[in-house]
PDB file of N, CA and C in Angstrom:
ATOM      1  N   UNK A   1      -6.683 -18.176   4.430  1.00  0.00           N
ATOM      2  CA  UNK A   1      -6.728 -17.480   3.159  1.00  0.00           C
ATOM      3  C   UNK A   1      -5.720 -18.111   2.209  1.00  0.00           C
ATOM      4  N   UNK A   2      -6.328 -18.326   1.192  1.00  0.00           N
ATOM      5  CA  UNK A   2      -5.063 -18.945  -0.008  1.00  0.00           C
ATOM      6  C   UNK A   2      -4.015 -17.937  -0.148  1.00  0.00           C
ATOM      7  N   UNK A   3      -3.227 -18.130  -0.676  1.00  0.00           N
ATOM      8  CA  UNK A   3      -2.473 -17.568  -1.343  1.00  0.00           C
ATOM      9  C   UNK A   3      -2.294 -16.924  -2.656  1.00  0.00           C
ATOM     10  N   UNK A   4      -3.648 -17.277  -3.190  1.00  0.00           N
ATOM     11  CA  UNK A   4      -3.923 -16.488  -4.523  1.00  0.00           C
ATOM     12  C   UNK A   4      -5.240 -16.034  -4.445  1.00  0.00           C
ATOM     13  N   UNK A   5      -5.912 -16.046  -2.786  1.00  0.00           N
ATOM     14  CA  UNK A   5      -6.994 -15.145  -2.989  1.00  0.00           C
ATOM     15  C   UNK A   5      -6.798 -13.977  -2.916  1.00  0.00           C
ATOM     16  N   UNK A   6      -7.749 -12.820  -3.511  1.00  0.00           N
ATOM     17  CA  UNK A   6      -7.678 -11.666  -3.322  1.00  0.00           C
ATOM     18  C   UNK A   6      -8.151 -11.123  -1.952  1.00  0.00           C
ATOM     19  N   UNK A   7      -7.264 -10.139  -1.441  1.00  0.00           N
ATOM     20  CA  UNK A   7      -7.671  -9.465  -0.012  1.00  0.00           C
ATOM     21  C   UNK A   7      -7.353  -8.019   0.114  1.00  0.00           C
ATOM     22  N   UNK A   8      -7.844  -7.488   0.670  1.00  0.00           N
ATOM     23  CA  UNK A   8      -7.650  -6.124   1.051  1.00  0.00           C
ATOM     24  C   UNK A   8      -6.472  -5.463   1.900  1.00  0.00           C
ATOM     25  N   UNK A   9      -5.298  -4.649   1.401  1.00  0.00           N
ATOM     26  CA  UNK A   9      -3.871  -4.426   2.051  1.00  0.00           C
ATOM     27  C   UNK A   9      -3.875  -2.915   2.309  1.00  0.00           C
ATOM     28  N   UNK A  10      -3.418  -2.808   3.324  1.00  0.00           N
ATOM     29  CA  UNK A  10      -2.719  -1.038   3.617  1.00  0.00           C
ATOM     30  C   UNK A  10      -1.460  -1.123   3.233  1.00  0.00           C
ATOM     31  N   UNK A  11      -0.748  -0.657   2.659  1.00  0.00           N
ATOM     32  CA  UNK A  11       1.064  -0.477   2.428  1.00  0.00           C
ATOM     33  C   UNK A  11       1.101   1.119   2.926  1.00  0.00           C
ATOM     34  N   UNK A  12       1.764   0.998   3.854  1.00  0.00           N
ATOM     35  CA  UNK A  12       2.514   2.474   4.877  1.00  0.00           C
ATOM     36  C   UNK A  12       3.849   2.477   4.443  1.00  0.00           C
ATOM     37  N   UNK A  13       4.718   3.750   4.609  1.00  0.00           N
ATOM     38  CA  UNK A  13       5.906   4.190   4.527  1.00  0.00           C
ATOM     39  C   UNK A  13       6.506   4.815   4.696  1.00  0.00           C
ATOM     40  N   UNK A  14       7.541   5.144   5.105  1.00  0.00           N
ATOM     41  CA  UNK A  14       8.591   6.410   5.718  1.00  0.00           C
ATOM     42  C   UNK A  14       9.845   6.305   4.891  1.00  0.00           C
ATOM     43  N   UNK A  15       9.957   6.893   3.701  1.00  0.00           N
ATOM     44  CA  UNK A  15      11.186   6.919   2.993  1.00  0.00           C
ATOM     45  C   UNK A  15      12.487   8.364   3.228  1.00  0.00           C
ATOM     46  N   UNK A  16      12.966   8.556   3.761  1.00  0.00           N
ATOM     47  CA  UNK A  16      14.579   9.010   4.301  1.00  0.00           C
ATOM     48  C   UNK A  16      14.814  10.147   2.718  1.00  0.00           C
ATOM     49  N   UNK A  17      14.847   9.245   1.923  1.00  0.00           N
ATOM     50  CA  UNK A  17      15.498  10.124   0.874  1.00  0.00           C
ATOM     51  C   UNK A  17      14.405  10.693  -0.210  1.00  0.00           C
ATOM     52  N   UNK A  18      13.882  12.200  -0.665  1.00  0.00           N
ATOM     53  CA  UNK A  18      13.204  12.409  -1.649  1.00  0.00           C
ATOM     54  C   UNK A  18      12.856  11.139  -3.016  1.00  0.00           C
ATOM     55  N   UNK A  19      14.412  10.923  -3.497  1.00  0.00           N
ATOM     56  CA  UNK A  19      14.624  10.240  -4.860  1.00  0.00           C
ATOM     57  C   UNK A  19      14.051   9.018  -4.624  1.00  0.00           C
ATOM     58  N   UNK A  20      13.920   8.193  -3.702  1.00  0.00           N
ATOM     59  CA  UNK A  20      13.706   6.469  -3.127  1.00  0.00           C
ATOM     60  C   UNK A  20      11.982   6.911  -2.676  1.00  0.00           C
ATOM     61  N   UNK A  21      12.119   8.135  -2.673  1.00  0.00           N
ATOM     62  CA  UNK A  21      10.301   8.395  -2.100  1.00  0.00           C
ATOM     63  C   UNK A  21       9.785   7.973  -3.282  1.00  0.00           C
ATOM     64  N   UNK A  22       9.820   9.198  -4.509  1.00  0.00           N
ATOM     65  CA  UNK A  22       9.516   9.270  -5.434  1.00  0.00           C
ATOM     66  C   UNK A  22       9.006   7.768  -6.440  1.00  0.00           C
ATOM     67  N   UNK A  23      10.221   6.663  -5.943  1.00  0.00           N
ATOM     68  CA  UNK A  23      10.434   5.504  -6.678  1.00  0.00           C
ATOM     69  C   UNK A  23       8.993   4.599  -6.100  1.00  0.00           C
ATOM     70  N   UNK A  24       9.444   4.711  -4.784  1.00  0.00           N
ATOM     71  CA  UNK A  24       8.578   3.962  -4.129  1.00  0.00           C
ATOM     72  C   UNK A  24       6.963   4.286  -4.143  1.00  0.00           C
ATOM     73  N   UNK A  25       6.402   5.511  -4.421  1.00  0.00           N
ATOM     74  CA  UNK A  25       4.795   6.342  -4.706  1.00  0.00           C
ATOM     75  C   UNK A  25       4.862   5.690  -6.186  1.00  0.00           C
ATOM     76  N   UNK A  26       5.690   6.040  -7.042  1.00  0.00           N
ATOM     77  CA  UNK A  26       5.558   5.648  -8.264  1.00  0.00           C
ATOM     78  C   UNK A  26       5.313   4.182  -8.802  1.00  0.00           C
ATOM     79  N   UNK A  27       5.526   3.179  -7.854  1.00  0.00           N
ATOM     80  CA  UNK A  27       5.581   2.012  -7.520  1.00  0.00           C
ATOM     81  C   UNK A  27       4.562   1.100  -7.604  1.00  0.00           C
ATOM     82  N   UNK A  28       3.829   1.973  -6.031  1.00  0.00           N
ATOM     83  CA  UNK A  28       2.724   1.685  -5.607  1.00  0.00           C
ATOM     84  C   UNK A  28       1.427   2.538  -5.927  1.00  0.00           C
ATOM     85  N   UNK A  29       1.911   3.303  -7.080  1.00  0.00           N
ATOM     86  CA  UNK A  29       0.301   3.745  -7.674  1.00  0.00           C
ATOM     87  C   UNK A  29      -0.053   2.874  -9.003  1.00  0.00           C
ATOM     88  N   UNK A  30       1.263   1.997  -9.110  1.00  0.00           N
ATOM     89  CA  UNK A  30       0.512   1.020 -10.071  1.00  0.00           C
ATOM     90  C   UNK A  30      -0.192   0.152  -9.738  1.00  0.00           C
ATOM     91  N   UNK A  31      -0.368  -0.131  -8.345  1.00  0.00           N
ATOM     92  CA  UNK A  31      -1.058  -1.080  -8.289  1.00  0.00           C
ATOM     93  C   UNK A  31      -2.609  -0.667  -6.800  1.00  0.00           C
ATOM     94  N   UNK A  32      -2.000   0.033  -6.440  1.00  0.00           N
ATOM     95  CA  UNK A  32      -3.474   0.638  -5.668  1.00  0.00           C
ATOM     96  C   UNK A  32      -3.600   2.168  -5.570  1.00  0.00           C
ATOM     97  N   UNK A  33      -4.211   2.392  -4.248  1.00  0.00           N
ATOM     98  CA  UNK A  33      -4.773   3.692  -4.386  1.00  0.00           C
ATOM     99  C   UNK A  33      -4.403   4.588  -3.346  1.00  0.00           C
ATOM    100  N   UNK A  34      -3.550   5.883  -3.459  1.00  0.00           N
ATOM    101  CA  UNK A  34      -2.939   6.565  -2.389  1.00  0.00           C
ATOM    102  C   UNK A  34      -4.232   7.096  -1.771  1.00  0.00           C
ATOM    103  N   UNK A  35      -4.120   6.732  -0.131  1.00  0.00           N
ATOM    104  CA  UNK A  35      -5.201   7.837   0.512  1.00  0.00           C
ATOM    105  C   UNK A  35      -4.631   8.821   1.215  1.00  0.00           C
ATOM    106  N   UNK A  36      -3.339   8.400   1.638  1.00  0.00           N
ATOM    107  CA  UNK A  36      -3.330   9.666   2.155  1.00  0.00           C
ATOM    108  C   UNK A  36      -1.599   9.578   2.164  1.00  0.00           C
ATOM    109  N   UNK A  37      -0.927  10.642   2.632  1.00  0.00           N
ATOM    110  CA  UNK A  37       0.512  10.589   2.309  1.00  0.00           C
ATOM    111  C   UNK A  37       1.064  10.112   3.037  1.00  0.00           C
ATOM    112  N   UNK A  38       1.869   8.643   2.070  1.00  0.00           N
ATOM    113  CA  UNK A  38       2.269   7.706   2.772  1.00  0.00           C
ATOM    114  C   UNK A  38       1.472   6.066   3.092  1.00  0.00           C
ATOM    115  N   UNK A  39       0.437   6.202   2.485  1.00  0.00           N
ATOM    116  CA  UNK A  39      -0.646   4.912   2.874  1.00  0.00           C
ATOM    117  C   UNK A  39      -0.993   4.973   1.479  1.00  0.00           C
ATOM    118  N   UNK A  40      -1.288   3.577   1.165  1.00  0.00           N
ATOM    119  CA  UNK A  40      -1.866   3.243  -0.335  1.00  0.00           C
ATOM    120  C   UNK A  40      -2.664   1.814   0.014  1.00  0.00           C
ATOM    121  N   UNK A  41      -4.055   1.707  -0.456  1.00  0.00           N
ATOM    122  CA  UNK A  41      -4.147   0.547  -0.544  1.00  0.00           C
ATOM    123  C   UNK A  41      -4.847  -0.054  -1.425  1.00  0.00           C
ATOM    124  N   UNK A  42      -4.066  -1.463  -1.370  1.00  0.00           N
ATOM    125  CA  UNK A  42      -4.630  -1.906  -2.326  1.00  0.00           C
ATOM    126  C   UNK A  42      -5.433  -3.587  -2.270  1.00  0.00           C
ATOM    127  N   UNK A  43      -5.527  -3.773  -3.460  1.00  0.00           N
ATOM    128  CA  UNK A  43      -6.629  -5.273  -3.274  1.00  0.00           C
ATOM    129  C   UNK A  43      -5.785  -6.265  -4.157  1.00  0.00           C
ATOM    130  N   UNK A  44      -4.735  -7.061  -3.641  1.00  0.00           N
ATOM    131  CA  UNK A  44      -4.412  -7.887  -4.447  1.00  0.00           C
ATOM    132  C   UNK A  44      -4.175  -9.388  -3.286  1.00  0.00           C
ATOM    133  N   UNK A  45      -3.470 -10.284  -4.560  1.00  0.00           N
ATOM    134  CA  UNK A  45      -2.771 -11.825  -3.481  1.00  0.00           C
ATOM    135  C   UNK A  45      -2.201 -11.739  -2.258  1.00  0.00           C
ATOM    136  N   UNK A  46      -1.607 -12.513  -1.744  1.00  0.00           N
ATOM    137  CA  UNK A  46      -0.554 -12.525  -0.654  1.00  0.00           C
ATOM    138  C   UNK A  46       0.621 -12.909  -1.379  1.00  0.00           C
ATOM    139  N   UNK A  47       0.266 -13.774  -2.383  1.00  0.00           N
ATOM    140  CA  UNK A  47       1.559 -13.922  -3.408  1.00  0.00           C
ATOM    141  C   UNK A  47       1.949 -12.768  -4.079  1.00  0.00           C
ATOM    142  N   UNK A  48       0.957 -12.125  -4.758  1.00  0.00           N
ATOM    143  CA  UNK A  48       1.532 -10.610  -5.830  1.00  0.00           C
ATOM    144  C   UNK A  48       2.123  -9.751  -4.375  1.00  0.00           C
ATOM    145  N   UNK A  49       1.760 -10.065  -2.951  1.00  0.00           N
ATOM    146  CA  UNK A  49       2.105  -8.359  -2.202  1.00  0.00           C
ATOM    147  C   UNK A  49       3.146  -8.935  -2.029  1.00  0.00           C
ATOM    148  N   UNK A  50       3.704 -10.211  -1.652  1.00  0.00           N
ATOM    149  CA  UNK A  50       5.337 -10.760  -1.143  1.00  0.00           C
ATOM    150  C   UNK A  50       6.015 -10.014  -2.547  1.00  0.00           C
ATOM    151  N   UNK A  51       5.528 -10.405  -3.854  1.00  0.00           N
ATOM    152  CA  UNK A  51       6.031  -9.790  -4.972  1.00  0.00           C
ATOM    153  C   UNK A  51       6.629  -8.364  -5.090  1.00  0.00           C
ATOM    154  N   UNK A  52       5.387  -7.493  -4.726  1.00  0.00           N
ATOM    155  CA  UNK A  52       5.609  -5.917  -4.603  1.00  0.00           C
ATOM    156  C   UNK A  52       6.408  -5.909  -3.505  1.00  0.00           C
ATOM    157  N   UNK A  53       6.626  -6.475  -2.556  1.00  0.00           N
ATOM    158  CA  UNK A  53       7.399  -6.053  -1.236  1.00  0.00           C
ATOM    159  C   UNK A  53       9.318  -6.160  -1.679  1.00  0.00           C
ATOM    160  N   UNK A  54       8.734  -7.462  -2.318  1.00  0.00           N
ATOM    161  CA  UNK A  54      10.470  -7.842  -2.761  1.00  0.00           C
ATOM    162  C   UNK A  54      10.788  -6.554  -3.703  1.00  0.00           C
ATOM    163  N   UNK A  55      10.101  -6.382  -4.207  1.00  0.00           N
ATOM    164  CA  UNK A  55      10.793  -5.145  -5.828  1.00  0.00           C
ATOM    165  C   UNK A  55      10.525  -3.610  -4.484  1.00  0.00           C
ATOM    166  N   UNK A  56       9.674  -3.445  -3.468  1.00  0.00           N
ATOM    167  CA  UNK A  56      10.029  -2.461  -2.969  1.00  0.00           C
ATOM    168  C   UNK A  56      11.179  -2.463  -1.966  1.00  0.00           C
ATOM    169  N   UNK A  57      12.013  -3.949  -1.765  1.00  0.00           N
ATOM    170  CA  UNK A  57      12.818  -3.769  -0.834  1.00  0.00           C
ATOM    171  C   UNK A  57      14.436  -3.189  -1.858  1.00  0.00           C
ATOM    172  N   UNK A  58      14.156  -3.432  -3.046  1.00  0.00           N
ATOM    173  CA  UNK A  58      15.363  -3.058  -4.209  1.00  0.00           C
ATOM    174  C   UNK A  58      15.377  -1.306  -4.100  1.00  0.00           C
ATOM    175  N   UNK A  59      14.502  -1.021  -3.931  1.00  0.00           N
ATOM    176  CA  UNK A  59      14.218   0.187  -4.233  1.00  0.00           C
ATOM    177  C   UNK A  59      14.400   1.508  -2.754  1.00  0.00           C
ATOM    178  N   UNK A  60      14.386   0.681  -1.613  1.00  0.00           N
ATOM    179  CA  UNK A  60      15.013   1.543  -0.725  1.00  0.00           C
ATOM    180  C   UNK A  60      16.274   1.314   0.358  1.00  0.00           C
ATOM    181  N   UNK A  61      16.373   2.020   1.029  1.00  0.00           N
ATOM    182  CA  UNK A  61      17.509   1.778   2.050  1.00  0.00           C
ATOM    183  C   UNK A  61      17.003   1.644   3.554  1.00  0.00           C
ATOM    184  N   UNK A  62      17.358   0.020   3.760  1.00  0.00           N
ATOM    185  CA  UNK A  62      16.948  -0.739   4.656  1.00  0.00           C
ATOM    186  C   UNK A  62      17.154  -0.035   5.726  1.00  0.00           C
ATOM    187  N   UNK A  63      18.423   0.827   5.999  1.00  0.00           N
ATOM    188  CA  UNK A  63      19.007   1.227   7.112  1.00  0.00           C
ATOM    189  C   UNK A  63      18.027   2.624   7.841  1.00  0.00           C
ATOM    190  N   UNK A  64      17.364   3.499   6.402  1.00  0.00           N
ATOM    191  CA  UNK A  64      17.447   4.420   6.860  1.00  0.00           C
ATOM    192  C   UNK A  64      15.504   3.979   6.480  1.00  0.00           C
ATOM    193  N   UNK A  65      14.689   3.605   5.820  1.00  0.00           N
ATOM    194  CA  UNK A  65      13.535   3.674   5.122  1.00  0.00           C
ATOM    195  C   UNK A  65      12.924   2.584   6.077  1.00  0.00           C
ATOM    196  N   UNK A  66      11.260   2.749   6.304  1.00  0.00           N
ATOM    197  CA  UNK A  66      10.570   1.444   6.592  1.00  0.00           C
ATOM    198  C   UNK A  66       9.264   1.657   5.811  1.00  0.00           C
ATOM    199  N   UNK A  67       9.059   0.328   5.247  1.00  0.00           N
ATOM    200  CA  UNK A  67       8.089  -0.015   4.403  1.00  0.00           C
ATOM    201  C   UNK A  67       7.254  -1.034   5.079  1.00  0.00           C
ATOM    202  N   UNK A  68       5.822  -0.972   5.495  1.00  0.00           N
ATOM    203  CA  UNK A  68       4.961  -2.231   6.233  1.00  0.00           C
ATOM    204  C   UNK A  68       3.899  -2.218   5.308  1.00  0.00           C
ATOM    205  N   UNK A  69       3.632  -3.654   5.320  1.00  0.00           N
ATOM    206  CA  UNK A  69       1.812  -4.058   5.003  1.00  0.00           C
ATOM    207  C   UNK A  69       1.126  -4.256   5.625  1.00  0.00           C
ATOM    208  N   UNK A  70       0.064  -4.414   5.450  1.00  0.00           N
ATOM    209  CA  UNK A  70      -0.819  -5.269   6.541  1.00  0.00           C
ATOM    210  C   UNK A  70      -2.565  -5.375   5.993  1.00  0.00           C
ATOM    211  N   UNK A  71      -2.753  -6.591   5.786  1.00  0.00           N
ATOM    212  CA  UNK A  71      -3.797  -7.156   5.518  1.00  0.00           C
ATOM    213  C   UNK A  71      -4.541  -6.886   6.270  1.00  0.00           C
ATOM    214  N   UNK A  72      -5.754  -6.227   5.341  1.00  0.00           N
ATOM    215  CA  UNK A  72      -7.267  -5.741   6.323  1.00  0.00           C
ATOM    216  C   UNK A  72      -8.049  -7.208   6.428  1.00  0.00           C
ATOM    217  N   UNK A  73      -8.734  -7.298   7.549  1.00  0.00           N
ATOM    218  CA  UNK A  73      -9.743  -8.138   7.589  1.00  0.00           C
ATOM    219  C   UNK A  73     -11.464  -7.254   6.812  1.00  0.00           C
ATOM    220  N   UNK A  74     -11.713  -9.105   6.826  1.00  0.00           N
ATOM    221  CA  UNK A  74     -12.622  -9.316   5.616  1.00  0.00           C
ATOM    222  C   UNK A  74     -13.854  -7.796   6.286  1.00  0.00           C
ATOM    223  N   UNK A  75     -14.316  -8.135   7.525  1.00  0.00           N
ATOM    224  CA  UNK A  75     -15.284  -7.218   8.476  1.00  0.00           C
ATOM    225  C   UNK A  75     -14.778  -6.061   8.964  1.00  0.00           C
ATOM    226  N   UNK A  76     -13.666  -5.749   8.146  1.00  0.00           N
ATOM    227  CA  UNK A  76     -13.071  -4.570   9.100  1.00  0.00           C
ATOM    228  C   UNK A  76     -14.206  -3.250   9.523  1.00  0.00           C
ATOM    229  N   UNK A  77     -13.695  -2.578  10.823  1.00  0.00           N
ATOM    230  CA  UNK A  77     -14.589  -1.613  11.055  1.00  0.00           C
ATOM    231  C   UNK A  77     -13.924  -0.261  10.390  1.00  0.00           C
ATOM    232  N   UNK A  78     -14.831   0.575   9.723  1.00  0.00           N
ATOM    233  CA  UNK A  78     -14.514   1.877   8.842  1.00  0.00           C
ATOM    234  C   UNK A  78     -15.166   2.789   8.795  1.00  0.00           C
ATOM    235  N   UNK A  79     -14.843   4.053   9.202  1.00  0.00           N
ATOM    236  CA  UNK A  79     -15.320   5.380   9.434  1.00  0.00           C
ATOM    237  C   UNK A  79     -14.743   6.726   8.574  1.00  0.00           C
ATOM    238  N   UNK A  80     -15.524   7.474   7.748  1.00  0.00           N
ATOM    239  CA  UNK A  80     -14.495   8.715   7.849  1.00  0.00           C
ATOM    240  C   UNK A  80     -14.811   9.923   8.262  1.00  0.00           C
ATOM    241  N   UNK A  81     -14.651  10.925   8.031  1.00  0.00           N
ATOM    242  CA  UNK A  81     -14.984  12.021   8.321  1.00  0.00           C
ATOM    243  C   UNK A  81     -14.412  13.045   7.333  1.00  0.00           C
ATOM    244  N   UNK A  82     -15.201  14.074   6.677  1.00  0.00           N
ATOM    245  CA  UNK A  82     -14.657  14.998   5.920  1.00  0.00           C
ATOM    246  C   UNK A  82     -14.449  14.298   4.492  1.00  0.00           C
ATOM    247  N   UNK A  83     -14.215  15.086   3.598  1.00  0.00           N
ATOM    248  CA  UNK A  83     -14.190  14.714   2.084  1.00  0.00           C
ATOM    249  C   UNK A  83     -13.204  13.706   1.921  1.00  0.00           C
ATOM    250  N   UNK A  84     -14.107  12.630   0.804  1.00  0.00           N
ATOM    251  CA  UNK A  84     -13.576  11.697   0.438  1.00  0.00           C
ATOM    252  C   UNK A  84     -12.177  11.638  -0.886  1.00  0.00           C
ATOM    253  N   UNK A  85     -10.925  11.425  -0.333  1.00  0.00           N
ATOM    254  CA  UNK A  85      -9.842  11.755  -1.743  1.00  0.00           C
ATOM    255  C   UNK A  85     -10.016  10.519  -2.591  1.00  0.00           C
ATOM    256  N   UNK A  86     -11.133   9.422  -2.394  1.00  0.00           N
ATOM    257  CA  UNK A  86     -11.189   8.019  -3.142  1.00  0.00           C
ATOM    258  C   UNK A  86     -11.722   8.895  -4.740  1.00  0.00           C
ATOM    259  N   UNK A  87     -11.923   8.320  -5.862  1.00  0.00           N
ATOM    260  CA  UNK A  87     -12.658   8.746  -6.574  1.00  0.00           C
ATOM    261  C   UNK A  87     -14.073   7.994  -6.465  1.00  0.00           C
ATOM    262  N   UNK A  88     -14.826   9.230  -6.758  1.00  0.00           N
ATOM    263  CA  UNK A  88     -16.587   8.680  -6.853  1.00  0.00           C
ATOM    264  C   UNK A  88     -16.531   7.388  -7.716  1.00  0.00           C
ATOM    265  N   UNK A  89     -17.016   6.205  -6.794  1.00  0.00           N
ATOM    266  CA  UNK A  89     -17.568   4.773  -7.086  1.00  0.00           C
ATOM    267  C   UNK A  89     -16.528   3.758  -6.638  1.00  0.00           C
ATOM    268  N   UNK A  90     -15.009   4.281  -6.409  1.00  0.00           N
ATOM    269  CA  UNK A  90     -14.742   3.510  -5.315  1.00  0.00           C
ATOM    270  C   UNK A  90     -14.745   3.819  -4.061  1.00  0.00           C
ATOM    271  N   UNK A  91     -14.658   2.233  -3.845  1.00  0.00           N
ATOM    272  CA  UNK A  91     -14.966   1.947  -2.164  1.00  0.00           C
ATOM    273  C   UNK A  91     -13.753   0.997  -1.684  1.00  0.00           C
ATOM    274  N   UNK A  92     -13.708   1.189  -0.540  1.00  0.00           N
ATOM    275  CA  UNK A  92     -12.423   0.735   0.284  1.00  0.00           C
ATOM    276  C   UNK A  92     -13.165  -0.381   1.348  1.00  0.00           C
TER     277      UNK A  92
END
């Protein structure tokens, strides 16, 4: 995969402190889509997510917070069950 292709990302998180929560949701709803609390994902580079990762590592405390990505594959397998929180016409 290049580095400036677009791909499909989960960003997970466990933030310690309310205020560093707050920063960090606020963060990452600019650029994808919360599904559920604590998971957002989104569709960008591998270059823009090293980007977002660096400005989310400013933003919490290493000691106490963990922040992961992880790139979906292209075929991933996907199921849900029960009402969808996406909005009608997107798709994941």
């Amino acid at each position: 995969m290049s580095q400036h292709q677009f791909a499909r990302w989960m960003v997970v998180y466990d933030i310690a402190d309310p205020r560093r929560l707050g920063h960090v949701f606020r963060r990452l709803k600019k650029e994808g889509v919360p599904l559920q609390y604590s998971v957002f994902a989104l569709e960008t580079s591998a270059t823009k997510m090293g980007a977002l990762m660096a400005q989310l590592a400013t933003l919490i405390d290493k000691r106490e917070d963990d922040v992961r990505a992880y790139r979906l594959p292209v075929n991933a397998w996907e199921t849900t069950l029960g009402a969808s929180i996406l909005p009608q016409g997107v798709l994941l």
